[in-house]
Every structure is written in structure tokens, then in C-alpha cells.
PDB file of N, CA and C in Angstrom:
ATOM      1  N   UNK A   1      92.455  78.676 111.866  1.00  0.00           N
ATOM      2  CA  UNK A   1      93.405  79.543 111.181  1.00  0.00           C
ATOM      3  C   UNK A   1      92.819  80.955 111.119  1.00  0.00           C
ATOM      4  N   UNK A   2      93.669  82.019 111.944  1.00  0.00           N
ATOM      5  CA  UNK A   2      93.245  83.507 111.301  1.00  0.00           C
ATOM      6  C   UNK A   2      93.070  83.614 110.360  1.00  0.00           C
ATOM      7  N   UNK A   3      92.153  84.954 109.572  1.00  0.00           N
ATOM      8  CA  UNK A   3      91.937  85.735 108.498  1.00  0.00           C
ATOM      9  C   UNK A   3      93.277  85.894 108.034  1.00  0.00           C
ATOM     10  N   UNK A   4      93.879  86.459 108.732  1.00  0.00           N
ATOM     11  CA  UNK A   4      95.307  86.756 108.546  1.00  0.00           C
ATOM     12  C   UNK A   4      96.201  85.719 107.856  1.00  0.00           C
ATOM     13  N   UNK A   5      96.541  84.840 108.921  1.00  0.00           N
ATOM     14  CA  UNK A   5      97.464  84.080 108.084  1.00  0.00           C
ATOM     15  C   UNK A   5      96.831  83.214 106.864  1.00  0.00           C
ATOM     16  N   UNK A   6      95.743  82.949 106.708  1.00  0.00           N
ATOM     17  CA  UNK A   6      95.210  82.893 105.296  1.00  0.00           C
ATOM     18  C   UNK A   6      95.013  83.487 104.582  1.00  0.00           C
ATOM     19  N   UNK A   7      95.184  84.998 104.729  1.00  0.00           N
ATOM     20  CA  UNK A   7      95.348  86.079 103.651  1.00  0.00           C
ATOM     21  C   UNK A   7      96.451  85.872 102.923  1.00  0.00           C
ATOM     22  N   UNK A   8      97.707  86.012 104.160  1.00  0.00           N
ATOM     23  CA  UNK A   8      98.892  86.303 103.838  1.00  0.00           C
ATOM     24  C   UNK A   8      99.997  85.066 103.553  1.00  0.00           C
ATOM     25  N   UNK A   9      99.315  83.996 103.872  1.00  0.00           N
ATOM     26  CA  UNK A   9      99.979  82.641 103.647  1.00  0.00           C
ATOM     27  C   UNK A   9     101.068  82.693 104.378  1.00  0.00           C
ATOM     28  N   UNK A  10     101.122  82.923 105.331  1.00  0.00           N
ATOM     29  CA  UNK A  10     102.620  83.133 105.997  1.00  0.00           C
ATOM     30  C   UNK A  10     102.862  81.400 106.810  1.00  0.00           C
ATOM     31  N   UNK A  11     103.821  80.991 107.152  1.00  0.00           N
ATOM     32  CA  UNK A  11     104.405  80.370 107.505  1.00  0.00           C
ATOM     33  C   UNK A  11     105.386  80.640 108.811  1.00  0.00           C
ATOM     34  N   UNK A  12     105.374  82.051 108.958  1.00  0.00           N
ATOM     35  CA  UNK A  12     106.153  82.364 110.299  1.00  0.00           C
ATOM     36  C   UNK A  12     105.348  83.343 111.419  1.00  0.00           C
ATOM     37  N   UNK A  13     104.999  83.402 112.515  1.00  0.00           N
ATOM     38  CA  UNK A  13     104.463  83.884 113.096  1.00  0.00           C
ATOM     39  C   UNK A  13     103.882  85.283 112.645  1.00  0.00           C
ATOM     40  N   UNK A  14     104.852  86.380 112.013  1.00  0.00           N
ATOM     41  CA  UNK A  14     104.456  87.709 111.825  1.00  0.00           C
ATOM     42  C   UNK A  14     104.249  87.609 110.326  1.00  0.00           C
ATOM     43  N   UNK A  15     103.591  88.267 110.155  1.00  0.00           N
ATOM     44  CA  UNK A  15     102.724  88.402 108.845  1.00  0.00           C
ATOM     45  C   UNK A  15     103.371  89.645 108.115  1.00  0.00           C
ATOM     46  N   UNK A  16     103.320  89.479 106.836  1.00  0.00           N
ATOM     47  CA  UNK A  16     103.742  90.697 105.393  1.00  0.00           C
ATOM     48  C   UNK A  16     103.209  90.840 104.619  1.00  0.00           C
ATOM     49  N   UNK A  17     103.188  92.116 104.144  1.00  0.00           N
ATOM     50  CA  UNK A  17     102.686  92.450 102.776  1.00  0.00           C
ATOM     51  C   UNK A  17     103.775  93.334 101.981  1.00  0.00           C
ATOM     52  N   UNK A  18     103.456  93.228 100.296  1.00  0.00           N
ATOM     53  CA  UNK A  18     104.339  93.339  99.710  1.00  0.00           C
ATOM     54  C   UNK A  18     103.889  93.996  98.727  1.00  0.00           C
ATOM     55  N   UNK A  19     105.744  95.204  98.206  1.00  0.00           N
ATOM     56  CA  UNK A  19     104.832  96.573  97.248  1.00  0.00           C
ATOM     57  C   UNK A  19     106.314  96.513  96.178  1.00  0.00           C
ATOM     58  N   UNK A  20     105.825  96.543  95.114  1.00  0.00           N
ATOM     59  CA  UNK A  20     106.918  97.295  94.079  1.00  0.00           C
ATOM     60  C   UNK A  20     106.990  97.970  93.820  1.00  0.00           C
ATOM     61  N   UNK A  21     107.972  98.822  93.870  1.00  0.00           N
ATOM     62  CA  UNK A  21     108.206 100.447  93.573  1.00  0.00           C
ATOM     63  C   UNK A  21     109.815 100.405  92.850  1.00  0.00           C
ATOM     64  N   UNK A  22     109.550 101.450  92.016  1.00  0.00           N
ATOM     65  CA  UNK A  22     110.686 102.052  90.983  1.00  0.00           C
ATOM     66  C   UNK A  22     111.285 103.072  92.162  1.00  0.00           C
ATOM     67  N   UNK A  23     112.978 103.370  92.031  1.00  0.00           N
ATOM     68  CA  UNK A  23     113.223 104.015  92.531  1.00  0.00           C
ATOM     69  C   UNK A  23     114.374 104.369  91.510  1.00  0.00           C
ATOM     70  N   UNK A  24     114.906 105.495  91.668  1.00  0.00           N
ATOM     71  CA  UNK A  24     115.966 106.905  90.472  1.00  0.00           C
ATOM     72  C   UNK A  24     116.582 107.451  91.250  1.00  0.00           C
ATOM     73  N   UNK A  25     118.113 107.499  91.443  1.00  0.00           N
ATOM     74  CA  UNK A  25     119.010 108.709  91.669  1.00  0.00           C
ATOM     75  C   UNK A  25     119.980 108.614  90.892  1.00  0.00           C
ATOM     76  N   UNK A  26     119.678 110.170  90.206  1.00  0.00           N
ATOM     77  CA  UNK A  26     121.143 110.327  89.081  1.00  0.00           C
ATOM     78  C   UNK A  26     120.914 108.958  87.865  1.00  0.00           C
ATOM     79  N   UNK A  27     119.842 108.904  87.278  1.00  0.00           N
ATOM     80  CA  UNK A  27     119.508 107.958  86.247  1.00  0.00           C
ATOM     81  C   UNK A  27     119.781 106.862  86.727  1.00  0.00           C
ATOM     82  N   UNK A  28     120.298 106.105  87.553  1.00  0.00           N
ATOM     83  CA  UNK A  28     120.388 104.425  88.044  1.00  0.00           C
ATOM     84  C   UNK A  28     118.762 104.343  88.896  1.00  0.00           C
ATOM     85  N   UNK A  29     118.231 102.998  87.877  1.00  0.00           N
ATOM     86  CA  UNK A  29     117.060 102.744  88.579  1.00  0.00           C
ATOM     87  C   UNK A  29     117.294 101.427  88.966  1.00  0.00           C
ATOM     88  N   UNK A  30     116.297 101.410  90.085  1.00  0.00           N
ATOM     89  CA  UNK A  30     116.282  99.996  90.534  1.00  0.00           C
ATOM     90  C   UNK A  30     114.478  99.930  91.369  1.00  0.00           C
ATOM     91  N   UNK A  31     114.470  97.977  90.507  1.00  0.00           N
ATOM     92  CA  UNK A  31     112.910  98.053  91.094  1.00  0.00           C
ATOM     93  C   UNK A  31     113.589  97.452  92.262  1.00  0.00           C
ATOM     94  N   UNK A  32     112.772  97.939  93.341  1.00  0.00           N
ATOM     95  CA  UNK A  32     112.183  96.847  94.560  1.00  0.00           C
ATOM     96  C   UNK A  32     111.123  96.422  94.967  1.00  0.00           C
ATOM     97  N   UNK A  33     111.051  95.226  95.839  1.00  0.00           N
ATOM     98  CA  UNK A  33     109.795  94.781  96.528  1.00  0.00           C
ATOM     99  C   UNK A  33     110.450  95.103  97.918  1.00  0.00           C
ATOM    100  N   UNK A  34     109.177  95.893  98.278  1.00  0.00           N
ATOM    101  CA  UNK A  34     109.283  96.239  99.738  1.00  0.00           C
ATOM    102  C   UNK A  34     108.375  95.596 100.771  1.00  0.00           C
ATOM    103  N   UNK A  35     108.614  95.308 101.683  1.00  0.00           N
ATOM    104  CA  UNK A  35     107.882  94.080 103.009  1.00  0.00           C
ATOM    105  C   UNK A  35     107.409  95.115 104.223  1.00  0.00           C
ATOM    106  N   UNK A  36     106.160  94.999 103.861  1.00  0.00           N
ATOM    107  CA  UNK A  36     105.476  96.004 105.583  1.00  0.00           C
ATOM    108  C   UNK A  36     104.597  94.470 106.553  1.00  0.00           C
ATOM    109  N   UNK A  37     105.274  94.568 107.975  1.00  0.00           N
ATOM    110  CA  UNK A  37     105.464  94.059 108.840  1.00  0.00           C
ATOM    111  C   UNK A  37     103.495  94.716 108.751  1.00  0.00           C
ATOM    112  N   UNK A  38     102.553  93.605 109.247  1.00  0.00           N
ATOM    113  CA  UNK A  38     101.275  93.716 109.706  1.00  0.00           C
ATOM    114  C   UNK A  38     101.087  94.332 111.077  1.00  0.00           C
ATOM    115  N   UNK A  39     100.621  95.298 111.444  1.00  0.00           N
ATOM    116  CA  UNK A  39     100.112  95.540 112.878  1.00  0.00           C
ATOM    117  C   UNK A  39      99.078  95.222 113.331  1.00  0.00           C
ATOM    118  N   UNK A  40      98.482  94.990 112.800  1.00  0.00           N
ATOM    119  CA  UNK A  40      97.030  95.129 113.220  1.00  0.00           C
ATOM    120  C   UNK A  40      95.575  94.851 111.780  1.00  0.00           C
ATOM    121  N   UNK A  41      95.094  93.473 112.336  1.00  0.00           N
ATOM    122  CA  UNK A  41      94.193  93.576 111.182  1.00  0.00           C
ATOM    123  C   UNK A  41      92.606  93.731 111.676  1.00  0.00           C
ATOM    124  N   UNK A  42      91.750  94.287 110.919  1.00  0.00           N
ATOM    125  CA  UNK A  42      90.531  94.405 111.065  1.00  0.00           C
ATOM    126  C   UNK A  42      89.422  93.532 110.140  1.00  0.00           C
ATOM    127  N   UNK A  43      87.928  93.607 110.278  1.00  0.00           N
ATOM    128  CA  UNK A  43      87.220  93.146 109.420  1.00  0.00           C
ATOM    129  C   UNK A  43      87.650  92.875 108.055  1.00  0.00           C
ATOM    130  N   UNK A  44      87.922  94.268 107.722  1.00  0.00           N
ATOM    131  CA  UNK A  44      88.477  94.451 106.145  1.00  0.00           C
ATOM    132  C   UNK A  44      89.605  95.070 105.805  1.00  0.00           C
ATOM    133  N   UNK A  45      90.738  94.562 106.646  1.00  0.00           N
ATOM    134  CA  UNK A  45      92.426  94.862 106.252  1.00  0.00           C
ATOM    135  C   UNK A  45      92.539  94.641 107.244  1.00  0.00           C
ATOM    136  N   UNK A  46      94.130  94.984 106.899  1.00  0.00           N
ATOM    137  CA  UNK A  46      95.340  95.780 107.982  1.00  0.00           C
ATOM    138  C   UNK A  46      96.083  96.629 107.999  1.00  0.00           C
ATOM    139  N   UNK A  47      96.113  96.964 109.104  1.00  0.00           N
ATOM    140  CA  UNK A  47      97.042  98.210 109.409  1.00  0.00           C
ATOM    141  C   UNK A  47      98.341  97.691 109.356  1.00  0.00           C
ATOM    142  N   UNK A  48      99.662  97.973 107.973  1.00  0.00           N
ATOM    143  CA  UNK A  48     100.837  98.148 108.707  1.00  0.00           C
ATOM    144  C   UNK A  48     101.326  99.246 108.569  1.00  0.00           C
ATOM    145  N   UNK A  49     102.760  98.749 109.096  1.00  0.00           N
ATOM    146  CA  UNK A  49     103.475  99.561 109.116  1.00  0.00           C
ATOM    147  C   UNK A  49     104.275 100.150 107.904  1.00  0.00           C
ATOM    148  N   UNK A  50     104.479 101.585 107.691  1.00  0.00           N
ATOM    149  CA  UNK A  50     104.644 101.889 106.708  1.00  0.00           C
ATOM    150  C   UNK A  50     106.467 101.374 106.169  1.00  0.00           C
ATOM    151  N   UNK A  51     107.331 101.308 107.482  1.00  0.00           N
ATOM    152  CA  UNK A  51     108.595 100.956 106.914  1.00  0.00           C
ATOM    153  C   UNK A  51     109.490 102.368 106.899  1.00  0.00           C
ATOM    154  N   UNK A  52     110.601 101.709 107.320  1.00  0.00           N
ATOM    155  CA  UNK A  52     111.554 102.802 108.009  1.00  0.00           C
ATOM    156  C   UNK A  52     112.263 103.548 106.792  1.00  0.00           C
ATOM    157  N   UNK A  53     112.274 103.129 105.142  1.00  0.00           N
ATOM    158  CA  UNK A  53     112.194 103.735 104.253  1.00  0.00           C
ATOM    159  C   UNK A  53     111.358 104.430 103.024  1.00  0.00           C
ATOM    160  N   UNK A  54     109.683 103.615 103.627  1.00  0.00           N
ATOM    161  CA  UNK A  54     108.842 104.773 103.251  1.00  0.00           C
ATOM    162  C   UNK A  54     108.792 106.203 103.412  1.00  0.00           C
ATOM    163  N   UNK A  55     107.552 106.935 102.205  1.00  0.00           N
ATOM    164  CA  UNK A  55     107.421 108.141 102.315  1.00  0.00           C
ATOM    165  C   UNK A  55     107.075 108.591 103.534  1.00  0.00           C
ATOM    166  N   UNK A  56     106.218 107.334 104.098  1.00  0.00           N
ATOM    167  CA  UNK A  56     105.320 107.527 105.500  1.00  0.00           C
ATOM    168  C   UNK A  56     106.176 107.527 106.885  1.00  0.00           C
ATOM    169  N   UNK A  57     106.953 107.336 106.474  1.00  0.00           N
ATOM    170  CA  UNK A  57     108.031 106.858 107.935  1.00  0.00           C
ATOM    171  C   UNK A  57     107.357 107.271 109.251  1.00  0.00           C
ATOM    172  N   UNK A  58     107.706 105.661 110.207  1.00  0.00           N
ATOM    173  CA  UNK A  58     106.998 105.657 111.542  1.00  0.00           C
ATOM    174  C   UNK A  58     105.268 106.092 111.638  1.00  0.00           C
ATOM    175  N   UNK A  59     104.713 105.917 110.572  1.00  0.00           N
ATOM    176  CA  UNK A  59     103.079 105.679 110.783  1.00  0.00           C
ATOM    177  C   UNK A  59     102.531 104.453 109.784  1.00  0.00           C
ATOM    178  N   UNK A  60     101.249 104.224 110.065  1.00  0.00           N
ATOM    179  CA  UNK A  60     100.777 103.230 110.076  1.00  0.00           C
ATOM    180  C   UNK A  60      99.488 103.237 108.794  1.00  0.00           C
ATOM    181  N   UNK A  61      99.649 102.289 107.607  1.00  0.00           N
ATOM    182  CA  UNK A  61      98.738 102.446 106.432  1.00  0.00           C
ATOM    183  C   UNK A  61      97.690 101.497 106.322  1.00  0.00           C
ATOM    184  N   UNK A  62      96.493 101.750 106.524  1.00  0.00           N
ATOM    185  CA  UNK A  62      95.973 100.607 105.437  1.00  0.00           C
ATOM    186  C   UNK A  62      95.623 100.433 104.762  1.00  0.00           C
ATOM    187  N   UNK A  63      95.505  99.199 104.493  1.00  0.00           N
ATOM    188  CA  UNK A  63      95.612  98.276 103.213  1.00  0.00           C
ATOM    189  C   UNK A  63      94.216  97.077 103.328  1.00  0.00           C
ATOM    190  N   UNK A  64      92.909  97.726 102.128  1.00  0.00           N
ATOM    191  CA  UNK A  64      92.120  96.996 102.446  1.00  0.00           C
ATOM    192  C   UNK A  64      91.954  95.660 101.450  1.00  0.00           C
ATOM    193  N   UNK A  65      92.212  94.486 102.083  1.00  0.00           N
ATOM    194  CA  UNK A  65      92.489  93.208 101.425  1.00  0.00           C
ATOM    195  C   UNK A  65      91.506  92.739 100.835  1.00  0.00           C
ATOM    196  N   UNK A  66      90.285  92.976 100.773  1.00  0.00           N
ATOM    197  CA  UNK A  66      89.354  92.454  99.432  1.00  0.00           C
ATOM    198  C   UNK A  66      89.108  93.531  98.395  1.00  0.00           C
ATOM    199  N   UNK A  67      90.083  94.552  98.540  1.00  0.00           N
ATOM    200  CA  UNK A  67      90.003  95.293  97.395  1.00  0.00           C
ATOM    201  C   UNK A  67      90.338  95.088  96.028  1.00  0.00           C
ATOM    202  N   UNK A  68      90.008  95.608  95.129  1.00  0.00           N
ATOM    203  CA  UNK A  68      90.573  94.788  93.698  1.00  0.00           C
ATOM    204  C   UNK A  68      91.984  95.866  93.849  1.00  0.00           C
ATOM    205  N   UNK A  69      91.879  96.933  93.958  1.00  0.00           N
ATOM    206  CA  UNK A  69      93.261  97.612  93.670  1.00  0.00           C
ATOM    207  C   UNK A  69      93.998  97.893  95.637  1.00  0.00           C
ATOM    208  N   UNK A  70      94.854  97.234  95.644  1.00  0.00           N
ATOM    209  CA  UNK A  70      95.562  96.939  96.814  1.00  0.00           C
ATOM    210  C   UNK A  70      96.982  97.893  96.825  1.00  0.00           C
ATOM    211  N   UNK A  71      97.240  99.195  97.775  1.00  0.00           N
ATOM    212  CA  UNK A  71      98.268  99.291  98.165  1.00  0.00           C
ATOM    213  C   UNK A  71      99.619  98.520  98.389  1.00  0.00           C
ATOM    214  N   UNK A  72      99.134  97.454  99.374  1.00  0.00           N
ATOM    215  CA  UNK A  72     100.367  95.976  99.278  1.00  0.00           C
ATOM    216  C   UNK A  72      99.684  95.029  99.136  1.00  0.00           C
ATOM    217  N   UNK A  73     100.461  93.313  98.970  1.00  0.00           N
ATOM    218  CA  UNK A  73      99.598  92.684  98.504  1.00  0.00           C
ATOM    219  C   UNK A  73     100.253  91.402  99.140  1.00  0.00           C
ATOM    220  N   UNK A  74      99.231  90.539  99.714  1.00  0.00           N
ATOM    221  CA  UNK A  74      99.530  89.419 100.739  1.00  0.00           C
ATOM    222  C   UNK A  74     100.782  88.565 100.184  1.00  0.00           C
ATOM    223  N   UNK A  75     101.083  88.825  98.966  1.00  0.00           N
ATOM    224  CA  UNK A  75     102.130  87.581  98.551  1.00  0.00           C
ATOM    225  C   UNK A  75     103.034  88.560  97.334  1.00  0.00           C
ATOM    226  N   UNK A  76     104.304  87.883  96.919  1.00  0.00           N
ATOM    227  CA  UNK A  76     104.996  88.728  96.309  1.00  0.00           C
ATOM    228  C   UNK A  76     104.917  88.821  94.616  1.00  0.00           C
ATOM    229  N   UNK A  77     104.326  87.748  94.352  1.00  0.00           N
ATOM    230  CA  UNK A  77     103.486  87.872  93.122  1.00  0.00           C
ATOM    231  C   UNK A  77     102.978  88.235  92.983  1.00  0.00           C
ATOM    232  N   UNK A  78     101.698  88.084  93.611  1.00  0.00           N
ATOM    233  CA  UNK A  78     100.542  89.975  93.791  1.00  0.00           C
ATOM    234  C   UNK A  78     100.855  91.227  93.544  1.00  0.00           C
ATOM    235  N   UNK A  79     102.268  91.179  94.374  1.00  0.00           N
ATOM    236  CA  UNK A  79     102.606  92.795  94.222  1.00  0.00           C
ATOM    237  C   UNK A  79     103.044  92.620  92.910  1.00  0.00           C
ATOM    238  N   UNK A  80     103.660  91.655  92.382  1.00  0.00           N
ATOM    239  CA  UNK A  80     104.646  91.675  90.855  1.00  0.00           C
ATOM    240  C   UNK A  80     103.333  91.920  89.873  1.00  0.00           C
ATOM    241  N   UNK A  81     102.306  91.091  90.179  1.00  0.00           N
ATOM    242  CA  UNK A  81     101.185  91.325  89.226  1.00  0.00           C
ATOM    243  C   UNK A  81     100.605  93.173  89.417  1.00  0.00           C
ATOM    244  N   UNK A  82     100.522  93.717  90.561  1.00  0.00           N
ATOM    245  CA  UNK A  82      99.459  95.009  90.958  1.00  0.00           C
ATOM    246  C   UNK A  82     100.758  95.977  90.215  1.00  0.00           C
ATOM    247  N   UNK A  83     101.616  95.787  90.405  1.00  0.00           N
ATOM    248  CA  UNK A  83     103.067  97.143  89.859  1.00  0.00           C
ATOM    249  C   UNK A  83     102.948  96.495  88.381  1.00  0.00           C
ATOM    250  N   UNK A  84     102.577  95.565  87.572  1.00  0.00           N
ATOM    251  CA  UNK A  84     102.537  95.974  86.066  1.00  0.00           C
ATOM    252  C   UNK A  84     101.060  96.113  86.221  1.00  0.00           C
ATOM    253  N   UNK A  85      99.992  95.986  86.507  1.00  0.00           N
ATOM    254  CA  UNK A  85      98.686  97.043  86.091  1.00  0.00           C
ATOM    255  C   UNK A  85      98.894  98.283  86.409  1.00  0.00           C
ATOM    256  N   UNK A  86      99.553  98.566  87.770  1.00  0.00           N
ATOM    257  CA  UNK A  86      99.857  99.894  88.100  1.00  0.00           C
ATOM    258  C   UNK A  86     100.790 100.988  86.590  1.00  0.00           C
ATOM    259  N   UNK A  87     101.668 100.221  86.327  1.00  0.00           N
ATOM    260  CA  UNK A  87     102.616 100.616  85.417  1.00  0.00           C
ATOM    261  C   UNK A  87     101.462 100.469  83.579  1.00  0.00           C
ATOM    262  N   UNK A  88     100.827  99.876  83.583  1.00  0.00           N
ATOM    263  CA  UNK A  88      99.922  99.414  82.266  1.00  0.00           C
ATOM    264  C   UNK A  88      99.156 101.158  82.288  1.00  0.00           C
ATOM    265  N   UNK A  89      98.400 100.937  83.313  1.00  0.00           N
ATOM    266  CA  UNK A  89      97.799 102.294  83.359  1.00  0.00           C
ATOM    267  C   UNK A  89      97.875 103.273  83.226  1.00  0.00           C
ATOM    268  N   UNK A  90      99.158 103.585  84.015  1.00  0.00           N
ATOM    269  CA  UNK A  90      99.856 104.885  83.766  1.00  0.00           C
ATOM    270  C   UNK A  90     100.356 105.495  82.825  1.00  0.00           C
ATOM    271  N   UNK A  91     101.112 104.311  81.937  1.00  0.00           N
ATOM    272  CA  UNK A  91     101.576 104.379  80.451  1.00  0.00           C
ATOM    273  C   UNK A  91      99.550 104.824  79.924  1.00  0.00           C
ATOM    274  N   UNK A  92      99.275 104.167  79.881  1.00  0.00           N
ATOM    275  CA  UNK A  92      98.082 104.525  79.426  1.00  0.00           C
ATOM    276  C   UNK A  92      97.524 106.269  79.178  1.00  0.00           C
ATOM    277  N   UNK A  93      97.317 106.665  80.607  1.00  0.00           N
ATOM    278  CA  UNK A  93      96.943 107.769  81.410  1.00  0.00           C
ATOM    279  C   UNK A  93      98.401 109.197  81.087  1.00  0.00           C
ATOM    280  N   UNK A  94      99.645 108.695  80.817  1.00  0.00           N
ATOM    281  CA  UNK A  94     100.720 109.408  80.364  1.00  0.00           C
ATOM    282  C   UNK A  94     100.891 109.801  78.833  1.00  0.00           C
ATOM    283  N   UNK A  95     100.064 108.785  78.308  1.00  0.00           N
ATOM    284  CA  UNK A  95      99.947 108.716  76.972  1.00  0.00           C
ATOM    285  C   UNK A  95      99.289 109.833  76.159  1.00  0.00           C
ATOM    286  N   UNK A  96      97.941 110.207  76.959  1.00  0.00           N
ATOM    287  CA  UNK A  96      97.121 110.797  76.456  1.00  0.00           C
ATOM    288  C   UNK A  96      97.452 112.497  76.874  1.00  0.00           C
ATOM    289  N   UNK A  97      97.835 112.191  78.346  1.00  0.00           N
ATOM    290  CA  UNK A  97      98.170 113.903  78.343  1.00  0.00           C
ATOM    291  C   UNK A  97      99.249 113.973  77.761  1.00  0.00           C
ATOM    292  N   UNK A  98     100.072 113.243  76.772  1.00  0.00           N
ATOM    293  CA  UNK A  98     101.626 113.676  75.900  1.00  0.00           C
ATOM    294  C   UNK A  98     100.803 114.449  74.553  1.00  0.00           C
ATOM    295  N   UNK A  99      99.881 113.335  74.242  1.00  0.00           N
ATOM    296  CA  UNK A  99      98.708 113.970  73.080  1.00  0.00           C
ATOM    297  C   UNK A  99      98.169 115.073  73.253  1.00  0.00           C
ATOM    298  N   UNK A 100      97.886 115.162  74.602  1.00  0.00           N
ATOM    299  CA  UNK A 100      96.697 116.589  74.938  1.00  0.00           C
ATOM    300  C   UNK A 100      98.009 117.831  74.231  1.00  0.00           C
ATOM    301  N   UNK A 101      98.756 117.605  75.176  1.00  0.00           N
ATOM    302  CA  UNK A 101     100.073 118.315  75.563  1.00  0.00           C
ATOM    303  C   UNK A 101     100.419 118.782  74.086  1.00  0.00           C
ATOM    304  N   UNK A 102     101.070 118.223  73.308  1.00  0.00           N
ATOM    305  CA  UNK A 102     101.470 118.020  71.595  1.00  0.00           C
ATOM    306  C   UNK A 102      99.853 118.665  71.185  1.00  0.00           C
ATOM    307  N   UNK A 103      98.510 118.444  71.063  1.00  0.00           N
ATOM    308  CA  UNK A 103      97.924 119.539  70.406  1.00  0.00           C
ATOM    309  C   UNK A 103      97.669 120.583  70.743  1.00  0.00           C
ATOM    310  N   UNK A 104      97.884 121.168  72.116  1.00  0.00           N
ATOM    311  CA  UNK A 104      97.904 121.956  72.282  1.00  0.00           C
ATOM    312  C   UNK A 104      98.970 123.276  71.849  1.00  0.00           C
ATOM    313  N   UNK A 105     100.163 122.750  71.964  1.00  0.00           N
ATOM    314  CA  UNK A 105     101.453 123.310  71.485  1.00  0.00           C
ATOM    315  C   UNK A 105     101.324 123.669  70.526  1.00  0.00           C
ATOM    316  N   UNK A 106     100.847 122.659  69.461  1.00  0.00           N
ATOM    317  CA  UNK A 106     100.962 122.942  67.637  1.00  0.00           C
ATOM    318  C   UNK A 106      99.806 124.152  67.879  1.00  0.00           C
ATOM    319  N   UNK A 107      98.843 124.238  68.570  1.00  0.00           N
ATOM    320  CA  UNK A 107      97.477 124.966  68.094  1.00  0.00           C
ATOM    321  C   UNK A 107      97.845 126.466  68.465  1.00  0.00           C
ATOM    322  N   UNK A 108      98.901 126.591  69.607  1.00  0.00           N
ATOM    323  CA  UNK A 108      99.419 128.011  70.271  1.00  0.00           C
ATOM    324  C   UNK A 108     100.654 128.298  68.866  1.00  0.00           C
ATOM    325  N   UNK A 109     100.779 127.749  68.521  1.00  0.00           N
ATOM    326  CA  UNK A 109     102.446 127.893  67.500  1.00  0.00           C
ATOM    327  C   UNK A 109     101.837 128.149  66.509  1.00  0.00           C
ATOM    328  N   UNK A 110     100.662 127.608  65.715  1.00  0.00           N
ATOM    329  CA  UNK A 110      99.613 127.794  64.490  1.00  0.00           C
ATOM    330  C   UNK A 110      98.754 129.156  65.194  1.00  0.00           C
ATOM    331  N   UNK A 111      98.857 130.090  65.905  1.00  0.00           N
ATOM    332  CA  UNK A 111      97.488 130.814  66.325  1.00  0.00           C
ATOM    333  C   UNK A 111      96.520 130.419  66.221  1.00  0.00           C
ATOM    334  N   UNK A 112      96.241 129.172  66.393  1.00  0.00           N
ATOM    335  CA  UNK A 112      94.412 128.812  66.689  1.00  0.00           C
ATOM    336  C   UNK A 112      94.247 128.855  68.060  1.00  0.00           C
ATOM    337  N   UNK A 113      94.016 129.834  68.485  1.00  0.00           N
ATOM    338  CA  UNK A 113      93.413 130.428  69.936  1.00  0.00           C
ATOM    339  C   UNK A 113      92.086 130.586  69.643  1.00  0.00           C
ATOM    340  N   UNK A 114      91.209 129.722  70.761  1.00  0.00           N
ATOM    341  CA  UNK A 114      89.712 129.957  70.720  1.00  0.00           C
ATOM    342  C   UNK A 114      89.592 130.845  72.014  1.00  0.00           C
ATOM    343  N   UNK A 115      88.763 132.083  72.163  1.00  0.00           N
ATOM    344  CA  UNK A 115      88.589 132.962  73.012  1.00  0.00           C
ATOM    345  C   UNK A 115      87.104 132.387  73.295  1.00  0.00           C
ATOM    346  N   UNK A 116      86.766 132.423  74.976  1.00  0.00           N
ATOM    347  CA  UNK A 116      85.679 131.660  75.365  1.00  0.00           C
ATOM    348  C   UNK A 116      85.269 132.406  76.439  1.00  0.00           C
ATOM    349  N   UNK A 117      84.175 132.426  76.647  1.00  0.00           N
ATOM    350  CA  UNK A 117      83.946 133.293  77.799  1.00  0.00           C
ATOM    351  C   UNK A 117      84.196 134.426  78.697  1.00  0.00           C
ATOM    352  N   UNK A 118      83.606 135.076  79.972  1.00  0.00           N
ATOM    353  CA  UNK A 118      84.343 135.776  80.738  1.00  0.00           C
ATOM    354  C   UNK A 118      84.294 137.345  79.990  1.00  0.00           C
TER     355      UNK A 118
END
């Protein structure tokens, strides 16, 4: 058995990997899981294809498969699991610059301007 199809557990000749992404027009969102067709795998990934409605259109990404944080992910649970850490984080990481953001505001609106250098 290839690396491959034991990565990817596939069952049909061509091999996939799989990504969730949020998508928005005009406030209607919708999640999807998106499927990139494998081209080409190496020691440590594969190259696919990015998908005729990626950002990447007509080139080729990879995706290194013993990574802990994975671009796509051999199975579609993977990806369901990597898009809520992806999403955990961010809330996280969004959180704090809303805070930065909010003391900064109050401190320009209060005149507490610290003059520094220069």
C-alpha cells in the first residue's frame, strides 16, 4: 500500500484532501468543504491542486502531511476538526486586538498621550 493511499484512506484510485472555508456575499454565509485532487506526493506531502475555485487557481499547493497544522487534511473530519482550531484561535487572536483597539481609543479620547522618543 502507498504512503498515499494510507494517508488519505481513499478507496478510489485518485486521492483527496479536504479544507473548510467560510464564504460571504451580501451577508449570506455558507461553510464549505472543499476537495483538492492530489498531484503529486513526496517524502513529506503533496502537491495538489489548488481547485478551479480557489484563490490559487490553476497552480499547485503543498500540503505537508505530518504536520500538526495542515492546509488540507487527508479525511473530512480532519478538515471539520483543523477549521474549528483554525476558527478557536482566531476568535482568540481577534479578541485581543478588539481590547488593544478599545484601550487605545478611550486613552486618545481621555488625552493620555505618552510622547516617546525621536
Amino acid at each position: 500500500m502507498s504512503k498515499r493511499s494510507k494517508e488519505c484512506e481513499c478507496l478510489e484510485p485518485k486521492c483527496y484532501l479536504y479544507r473548510y472555508d467560510l464564504s460571504e456575499i451580501d451577508y449570506d454565509y455558507h461553510l464549505n468543504v472543499y476537495k483538492y485532487l492530489i498531484h503529486s506526493e513526496t517524502p513529506c506531502g503533496v502537491w495538489i491542486y489548488s481547485g478551479e475555485f480557489a484563490r490559487w487557481k490553476g497552480k499547485l499547493r503543498f500540503v505537508n502531511l505530518s504536520a500538526k497544522k495542515r492546509w488540507a487534511c487527508p479525511t473530512i473530519e480532519e478538515a471539520k476538526e483543523s477549521y474549528i482550531r483554525r476558527k478557536q484561535r482566531q476568535i482568540v487572536l481577534l479578541r485581543s486586538q478588539l481590547e488593544n483597539s478599545k484601550v487605545g481609543l478611550e486613552m486618545i479620547q481621555n488625552n493620555l498621550t505618552c510622547y516617546s522618543g525621536g
